[in-house]
Protein backbone atom coordinates (compact mmCIF):
# COMPACT_ATOMS: atom_id res chain seq x y z
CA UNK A 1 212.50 13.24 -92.10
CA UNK A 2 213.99 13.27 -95.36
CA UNK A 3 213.13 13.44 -98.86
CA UNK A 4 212.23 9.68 -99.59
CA UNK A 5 209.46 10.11 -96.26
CA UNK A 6 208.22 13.38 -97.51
CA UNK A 7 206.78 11.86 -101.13
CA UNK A 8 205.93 8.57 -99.26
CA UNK A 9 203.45 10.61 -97.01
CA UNK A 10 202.90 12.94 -99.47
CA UNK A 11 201.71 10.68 -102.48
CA UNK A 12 199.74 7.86 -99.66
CA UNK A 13 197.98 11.61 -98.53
CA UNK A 14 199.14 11.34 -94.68
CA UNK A 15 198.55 14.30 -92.75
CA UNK A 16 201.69 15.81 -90.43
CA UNK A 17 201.61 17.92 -87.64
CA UNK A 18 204.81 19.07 -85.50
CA UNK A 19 204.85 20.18 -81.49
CA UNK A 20 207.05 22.17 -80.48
CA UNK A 21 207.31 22.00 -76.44
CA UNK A 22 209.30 25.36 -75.94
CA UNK A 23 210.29 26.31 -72.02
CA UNK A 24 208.78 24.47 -69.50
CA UNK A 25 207.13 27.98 -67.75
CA UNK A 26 205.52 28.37 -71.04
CA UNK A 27 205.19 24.83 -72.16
CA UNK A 28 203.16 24.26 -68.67
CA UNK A 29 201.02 27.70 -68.68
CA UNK A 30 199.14 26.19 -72.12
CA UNK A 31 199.44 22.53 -71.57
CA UNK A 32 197.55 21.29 -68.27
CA UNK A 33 196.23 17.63 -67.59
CA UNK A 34 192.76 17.19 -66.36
CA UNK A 35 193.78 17.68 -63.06
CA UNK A 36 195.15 21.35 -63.69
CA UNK A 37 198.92 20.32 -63.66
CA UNK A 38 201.48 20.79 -66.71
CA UNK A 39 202.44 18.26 -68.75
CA UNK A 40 206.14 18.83 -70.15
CA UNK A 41 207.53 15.98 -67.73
CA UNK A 42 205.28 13.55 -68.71
């Protein structure tokens, strides 16, 4: 990400979000699949 792809998605009004995965123990504890397991090594 630089400047040039901020004002691009800035002036065509795209919306951004960022995940960060942290630690797999923590990473895991919030993120489950349907099935109850984590999801970091997917």
């Amino acid at each position: 990400m630089n400047t040039e792809w901020c004002a691009f998605l800035k002036e065509h009004e795209f919306l951004v979000g960022i995940s960060i995965d942290g630690p797999q123990e923590l990473h895991d504890r919030y993120r489950r699949s349907n099935s109850g397991n984590g999801t970091l090594q997917k």
